[in-house]
C-alpha atoms as a PDB file:
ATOM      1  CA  UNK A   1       5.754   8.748  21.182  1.00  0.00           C
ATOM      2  CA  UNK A   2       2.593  10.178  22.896  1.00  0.00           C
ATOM      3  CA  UNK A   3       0.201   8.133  24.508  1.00  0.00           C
ATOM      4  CA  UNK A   4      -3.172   8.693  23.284  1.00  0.00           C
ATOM      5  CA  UNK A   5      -5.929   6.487  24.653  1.00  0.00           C
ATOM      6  CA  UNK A   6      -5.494   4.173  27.322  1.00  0.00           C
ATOM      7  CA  UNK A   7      -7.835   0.734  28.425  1.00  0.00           C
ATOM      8  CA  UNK A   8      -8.606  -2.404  29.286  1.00  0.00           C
ATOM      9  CA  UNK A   9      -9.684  -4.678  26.847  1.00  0.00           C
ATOM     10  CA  UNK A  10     -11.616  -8.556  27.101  1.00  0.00           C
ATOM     11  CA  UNK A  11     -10.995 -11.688  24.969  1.00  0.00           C
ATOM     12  CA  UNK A  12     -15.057 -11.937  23.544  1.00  0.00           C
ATOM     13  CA  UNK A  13     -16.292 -15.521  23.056  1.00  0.00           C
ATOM     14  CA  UNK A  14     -14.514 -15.776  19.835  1.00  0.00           C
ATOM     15  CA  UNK A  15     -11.266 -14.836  21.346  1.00  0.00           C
ATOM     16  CA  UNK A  16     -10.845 -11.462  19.790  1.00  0.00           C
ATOM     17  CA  UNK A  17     -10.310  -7.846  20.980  1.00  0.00           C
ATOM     18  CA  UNK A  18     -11.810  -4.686  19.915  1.00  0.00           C
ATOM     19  CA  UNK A  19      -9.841  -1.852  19.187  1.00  0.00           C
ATOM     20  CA  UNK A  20     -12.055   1.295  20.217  1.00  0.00           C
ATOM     21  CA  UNK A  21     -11.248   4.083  17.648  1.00  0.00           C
ATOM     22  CA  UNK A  22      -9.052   2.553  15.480  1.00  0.00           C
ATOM     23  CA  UNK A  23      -7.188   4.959  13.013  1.00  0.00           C
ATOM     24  CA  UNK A  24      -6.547   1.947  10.420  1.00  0.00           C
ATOM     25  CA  UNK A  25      -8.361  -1.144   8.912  1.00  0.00           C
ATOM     26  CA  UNK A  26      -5.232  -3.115   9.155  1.00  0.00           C
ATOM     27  CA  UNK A  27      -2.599  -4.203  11.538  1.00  0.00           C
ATOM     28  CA  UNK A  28       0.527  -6.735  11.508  1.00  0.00           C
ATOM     29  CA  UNK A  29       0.391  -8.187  14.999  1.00  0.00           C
ATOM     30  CA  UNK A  30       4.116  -9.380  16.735  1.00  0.00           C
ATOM     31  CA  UNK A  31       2.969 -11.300  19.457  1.00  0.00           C
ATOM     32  CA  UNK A  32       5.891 -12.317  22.094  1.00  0.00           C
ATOM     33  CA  UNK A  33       6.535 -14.772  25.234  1.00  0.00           C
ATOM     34  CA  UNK A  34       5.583 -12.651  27.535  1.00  0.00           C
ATOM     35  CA  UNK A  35       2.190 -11.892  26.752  1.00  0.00           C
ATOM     36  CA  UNK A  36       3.039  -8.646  24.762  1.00  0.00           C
ATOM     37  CA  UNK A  37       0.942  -7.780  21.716  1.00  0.00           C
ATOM     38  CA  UNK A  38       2.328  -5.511  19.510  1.00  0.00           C
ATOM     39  CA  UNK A  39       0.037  -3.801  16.868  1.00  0.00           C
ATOM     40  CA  UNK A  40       1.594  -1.808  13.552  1.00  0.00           C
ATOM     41  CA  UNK A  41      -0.662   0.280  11.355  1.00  0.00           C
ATOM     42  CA  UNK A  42      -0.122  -1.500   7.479  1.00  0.00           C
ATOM     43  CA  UNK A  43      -2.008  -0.645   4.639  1.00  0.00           C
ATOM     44  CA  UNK A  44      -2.523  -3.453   2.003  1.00  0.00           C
ATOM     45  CA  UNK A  45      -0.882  -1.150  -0.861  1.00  0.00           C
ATOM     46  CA  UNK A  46       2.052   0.524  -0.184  1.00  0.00           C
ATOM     47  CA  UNK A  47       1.714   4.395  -1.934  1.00  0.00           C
ATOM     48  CA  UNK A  48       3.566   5.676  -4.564  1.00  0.00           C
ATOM     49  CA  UNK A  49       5.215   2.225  -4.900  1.00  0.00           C
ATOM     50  CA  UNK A  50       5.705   1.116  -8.451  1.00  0.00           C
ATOM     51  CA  UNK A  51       5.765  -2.833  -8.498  1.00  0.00           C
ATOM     52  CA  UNK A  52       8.891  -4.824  -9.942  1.00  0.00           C
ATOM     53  CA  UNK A  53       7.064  -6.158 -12.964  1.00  0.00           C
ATOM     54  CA  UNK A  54       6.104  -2.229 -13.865  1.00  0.00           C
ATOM     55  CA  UNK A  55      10.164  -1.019 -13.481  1.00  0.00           C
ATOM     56  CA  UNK A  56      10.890  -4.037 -15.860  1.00  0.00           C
ATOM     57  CA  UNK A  57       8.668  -3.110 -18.192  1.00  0.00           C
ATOM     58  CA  UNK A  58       9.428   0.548 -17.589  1.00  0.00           C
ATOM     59  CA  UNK A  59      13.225  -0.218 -18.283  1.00  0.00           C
ATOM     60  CA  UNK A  60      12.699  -2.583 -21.667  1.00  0.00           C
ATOM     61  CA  UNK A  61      10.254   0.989 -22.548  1.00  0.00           C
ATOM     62  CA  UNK A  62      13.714   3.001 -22.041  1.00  0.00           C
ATOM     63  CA  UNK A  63      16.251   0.135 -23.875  1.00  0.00           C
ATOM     64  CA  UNK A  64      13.347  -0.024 -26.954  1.00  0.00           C
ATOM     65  CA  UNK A  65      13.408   3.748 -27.140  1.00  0.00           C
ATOM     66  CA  UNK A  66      17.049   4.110 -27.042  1.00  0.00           C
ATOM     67  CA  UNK A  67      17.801   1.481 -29.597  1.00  0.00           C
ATOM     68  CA  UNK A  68      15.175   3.549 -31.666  1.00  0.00           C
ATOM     69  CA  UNK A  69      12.241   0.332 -31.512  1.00  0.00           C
ATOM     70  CA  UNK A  70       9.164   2.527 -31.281  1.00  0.00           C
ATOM     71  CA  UNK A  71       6.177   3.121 -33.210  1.00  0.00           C
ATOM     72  CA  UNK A  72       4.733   5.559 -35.141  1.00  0.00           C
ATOM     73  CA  UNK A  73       3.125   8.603 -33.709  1.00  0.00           C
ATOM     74  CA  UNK A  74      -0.844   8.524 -32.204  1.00  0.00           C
ATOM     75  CA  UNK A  75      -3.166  11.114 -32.673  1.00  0.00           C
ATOM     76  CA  UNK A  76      -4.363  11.991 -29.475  1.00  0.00           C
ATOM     77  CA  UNK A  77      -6.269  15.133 -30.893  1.00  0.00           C
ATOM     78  CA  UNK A  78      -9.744  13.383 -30.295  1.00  0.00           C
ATOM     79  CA  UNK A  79      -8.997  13.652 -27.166  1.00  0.00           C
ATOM     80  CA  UNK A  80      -8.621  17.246 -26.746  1.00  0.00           C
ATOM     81  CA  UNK A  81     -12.036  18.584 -27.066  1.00  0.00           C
ATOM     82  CA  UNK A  82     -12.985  21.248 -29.042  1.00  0.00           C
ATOM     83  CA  UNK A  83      -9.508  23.492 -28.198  1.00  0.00           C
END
């Protein structure tokens, strides 16, 4: 890893620190006995990650179609424009 900014940093009144320049809105903090704080870049959502419930769903979709369970056709053509 390359080091990119270094500094000192003071506890305000409310006992927080301010991260000058911060690349993210989010961090997950590992704090240890020493005194080391460790700080890891999260977002809330990770991308392109399809959630449990979805792939369920997703894999009933698959069993339905295979079994030959689906329904009729839908006229999307409204959609289309004038093509």
């Amino acid at each position: 890893m390359i080091q990119v900014k270094e500094y000192d940093a003071k506890l305000d009144v409310k006992r927080r620190v301010t991260l000058r320049g911060a690349s993210f809105d989010h961090y997950h903090v590992r704090e240890y006995d020493d005194g080391r704080i460790e700080l890891e870049p999260r977002q809330l959502v990770t991308p392109f990650e399809v959630s449990r419930l979805s792939l369920s769903i997703m894999d009933q979709s698959i069993e339905n179609y295979e079994k030959g369970q689906v329904s009729d056709p839908i006229d999307l053509r409204a959609f289309h424009g004038n093509e």
